[in-house]
Protein backbone atom coordinates (compact mmCIF):
# COMPACT_ATOMS: atom_id res chain seq x y z
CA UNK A 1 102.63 129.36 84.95
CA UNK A 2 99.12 129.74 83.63
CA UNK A 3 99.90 128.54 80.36
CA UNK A 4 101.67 125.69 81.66
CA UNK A 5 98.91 124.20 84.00
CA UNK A 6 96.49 124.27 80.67
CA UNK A 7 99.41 122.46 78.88
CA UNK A 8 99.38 120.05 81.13
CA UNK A 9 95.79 119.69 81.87
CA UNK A 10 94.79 119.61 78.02
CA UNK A 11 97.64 116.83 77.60
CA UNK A 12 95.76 114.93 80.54
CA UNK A 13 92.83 115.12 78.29
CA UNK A 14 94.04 113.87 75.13
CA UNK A 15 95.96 110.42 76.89
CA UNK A 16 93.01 109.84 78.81
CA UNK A 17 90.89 110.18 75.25
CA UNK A 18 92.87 107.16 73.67
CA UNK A 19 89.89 104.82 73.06
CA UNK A 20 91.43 101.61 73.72
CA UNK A 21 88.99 99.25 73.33
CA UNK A 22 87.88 100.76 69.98
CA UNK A 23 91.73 100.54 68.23
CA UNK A 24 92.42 97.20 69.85
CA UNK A 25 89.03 95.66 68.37
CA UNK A 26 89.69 97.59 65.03
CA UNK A 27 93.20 96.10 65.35
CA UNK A 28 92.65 92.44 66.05
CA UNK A 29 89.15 91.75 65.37
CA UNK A 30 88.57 94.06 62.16
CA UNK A 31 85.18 95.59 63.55
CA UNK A 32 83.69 98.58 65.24
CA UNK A 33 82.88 97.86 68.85
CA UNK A 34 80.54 100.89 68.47
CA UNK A 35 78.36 98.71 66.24
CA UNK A 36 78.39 95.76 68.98
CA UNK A 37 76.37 95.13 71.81
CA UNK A 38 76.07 98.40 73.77
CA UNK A 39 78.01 100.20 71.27
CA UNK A 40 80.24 100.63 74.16
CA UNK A 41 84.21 101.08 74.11
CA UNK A 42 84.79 100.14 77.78
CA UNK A 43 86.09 96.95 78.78
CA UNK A 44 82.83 95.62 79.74
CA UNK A 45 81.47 95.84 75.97
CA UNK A 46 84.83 94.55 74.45
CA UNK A 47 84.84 91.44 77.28
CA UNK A 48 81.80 90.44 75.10
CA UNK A 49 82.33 90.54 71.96
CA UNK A 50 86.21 90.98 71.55
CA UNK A 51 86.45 88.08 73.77
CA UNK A 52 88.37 87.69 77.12
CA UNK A 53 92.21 88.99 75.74
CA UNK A 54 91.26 92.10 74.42
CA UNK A 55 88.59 92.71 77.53
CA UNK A 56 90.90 92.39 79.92
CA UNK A 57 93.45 94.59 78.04
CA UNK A 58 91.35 97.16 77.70
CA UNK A 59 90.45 97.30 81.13
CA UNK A 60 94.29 97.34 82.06
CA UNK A 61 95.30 99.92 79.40
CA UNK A 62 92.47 101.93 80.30
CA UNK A 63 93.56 102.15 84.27
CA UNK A 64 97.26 102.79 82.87
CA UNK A 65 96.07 105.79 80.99
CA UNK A 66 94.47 107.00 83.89
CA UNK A 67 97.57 106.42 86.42
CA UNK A 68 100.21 107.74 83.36
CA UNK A 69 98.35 110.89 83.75
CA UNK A 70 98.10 111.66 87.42
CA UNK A 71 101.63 110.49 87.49
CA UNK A 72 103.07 112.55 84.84
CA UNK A 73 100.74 115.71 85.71
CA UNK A 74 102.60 114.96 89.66
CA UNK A 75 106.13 115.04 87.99
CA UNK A 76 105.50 117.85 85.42
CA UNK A 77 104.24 119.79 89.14
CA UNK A 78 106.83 118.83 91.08
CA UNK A 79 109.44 120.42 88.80
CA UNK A 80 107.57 123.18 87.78
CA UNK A 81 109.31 126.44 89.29
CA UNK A 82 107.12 128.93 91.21
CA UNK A 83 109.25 131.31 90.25
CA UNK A 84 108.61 131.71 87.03
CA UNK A 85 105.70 133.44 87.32
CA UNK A 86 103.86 135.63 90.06
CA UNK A 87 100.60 132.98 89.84
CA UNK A 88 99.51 131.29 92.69
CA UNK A 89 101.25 128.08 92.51
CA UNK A 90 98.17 125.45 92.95
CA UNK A 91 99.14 122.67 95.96
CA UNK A 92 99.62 119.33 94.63
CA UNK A 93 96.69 117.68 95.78
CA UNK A 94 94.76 120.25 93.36
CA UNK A 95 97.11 119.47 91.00
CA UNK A 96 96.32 115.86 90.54
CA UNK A 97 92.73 116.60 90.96
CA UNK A 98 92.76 118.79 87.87
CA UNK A 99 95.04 116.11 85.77
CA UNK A 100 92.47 112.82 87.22
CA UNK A 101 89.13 115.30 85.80
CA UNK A 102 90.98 116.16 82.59
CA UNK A 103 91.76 112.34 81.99
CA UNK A 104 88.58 110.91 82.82
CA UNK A 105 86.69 113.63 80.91
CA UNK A 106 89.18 112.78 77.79
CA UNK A 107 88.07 109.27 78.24
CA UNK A 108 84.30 110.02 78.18
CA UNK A 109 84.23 112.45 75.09
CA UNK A 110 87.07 111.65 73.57
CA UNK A 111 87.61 113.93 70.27
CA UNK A 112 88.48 111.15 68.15
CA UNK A 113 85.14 109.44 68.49
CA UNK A 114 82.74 112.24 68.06
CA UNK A 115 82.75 112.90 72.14
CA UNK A 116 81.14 109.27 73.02
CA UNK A 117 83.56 107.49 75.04
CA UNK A 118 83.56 104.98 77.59
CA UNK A 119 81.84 105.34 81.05
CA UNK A 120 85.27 106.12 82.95
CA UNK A 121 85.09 102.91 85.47
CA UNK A 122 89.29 101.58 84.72
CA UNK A 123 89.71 105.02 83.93
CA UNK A 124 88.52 106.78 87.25
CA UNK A 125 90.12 103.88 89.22
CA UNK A 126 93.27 104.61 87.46
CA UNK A 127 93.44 108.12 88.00
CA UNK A 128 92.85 107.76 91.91
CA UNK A 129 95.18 104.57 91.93
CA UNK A 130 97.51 107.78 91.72
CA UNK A 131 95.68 110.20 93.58
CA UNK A 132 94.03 108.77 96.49
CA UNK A 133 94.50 104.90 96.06
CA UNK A 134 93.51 103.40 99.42
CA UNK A 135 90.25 104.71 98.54
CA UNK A 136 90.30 103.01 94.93
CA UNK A 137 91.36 100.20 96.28
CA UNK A 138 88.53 100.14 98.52
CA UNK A 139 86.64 100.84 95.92
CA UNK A 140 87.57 98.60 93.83
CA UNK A 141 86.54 95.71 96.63
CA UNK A 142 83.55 97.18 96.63
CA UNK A 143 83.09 96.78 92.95
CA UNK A 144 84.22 93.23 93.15
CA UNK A 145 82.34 92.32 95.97
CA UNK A 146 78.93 93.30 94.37
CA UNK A 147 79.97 91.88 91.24
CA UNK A 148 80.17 88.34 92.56
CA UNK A 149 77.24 88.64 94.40
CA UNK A 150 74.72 90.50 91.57
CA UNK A 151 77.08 89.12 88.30
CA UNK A 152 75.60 92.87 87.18
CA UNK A 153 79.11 95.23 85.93
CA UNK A 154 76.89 97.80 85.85
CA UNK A 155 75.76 97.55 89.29
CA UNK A 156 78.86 96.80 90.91
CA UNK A 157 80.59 99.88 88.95
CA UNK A 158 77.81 102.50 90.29
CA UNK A 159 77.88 101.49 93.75
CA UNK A 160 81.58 100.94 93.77
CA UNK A 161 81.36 104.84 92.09
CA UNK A 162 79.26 105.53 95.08
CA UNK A 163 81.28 104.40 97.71
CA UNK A 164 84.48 106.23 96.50
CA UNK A 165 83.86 109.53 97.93
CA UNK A 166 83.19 107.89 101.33
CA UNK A 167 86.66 106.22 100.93
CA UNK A 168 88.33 108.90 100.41
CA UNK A 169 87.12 111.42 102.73
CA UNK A 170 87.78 108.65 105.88
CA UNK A 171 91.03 106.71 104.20
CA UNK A 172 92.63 109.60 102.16
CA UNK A 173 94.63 112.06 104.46
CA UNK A 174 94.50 115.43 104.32
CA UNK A 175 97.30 118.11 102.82
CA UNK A 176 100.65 117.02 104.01
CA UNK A 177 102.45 120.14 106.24
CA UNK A 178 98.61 121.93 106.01
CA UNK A 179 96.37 119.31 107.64
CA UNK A 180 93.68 120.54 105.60
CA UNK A 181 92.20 119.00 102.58
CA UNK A 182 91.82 120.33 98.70
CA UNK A 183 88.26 121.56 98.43
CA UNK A 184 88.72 121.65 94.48
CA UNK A 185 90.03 118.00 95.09
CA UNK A 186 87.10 116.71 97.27
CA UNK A 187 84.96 118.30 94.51
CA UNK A 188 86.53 115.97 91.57
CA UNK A 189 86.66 113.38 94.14
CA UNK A 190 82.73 113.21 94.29
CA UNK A 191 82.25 114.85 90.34
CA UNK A 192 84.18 111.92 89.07
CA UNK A 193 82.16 109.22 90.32
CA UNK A 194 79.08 111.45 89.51
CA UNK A 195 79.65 111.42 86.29
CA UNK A 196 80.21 107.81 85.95
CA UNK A 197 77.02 107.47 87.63
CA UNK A 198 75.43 109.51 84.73
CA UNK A 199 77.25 107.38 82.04
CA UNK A 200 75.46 104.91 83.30
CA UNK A 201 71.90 106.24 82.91
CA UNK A 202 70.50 102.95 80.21
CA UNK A 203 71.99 100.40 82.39
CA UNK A 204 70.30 102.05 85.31
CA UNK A 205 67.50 101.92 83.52
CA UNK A 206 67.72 98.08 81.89
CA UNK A 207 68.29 97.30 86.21
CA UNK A 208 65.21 98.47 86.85
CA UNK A 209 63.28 97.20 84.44
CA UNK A 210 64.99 93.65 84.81
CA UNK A 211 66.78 93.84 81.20
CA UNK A 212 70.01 93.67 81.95
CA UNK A 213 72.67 91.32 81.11
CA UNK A 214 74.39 89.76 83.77
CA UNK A 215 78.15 89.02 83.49
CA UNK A 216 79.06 86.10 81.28
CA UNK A 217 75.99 86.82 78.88
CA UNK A 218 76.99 88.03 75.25
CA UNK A 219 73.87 90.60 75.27
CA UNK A 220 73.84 93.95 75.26
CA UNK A 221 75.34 96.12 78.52
């Protein structure tokens, strides 16, 4: 049973840690996205110099990912047979917490790229588009909300990352048949966005010192 939660968890890691933007700019534009603007993979960084098509298909390929994972980590768990083994047999809401970390994390330091990844924003939404999605959703209006109001991604994806864990705690119920709630899933719940806080350490930086780029502007994000 062990062995088959790592299985699964490790597999979580590698589909989330299919760099997307980077293959589909190698694929149709020839060139690195690594050596362009940011040096970024996200969506974001592609949007700007892969052009529109390929920004907006990395954004949706990267949220796939991220929902492919908690949804095939859910299925793999939901016909996995306790009695197989005498370990404890986790509850599913731990489940998909483990699957949604493993993803992102894939996603972040993906392998293939030497461990620098994207920042996890389509990624993270993805994953709890699965897992808790009236709070992504929410989240996601956040994100769009601040977006049209600052035209800063990087502002709206940090406070939108900041907002989640407020979403879900009020709009995502607890256990079914326990009434009580995952603690290992409110942890990833609040790590996720965390980390995508973290990953965004320059542009919090660039906001504060009033060097940003604001969406629409083919500099550096």
């Amino acid at each position: 049973m062990i062995l088959a939660h790592i299985v699964i968890a490790v597999a979580a890691y590698f589909l989330g840690s299919i760099p997307t933007g980077y293959l589909l700019v190698r694929i149709f534009r020839r060139q690195d996205i690594r050596s362009m603007g940011s040096g970024n993979i996200g969506a974001t960084n592609v949007l700007r110099f892969g052009g529109k098509g390929l920004g907006a298909a990395t954004f949706l390929l990267d949220v796939l990912k991220g929902s492919a994972a908690v949804w095939l980590g859910t299925v793999l768990w939901n016909n996995m047979p306790t009695a197989v083994s005498s370990a404890p047999h986790p509850d599913q809401a731990t489940f998909q917490a483990l699957t949604a970390l493993c993803c992102v994390l894939g996603h972040m330091f993906p392998v293939w790229l030497g461990f620098r990844g994207g920042k996890g924003v389509a990624t993270g939404f993805g994953v709890f588009l699965v897992a808790a999605p009236w709070a992504a959703l929410a989240a996601i209006g956040v994100f769009g909300i601040v977006l049209a109001i600052s035209r800063y991604v990087s502002l709206a994806s940090i406070i939108a990352a900041a907002s989640f864990p407020v979403f879900a705690w009020f709009l995502d119920p607890p256990e079914a048949g326990t009434g009580e709630r995952s603690l290992f899933f409110i942890a990833v719940q609040a790590a996720v966005p965390l980390l995508i806080i973290i990953k965004h350490h320059t542009n919090i930086r660039r906001l504060f010192n009033g060097t940003e780029a604001r969406f629409g502007a083919k500099t550096p994000a």
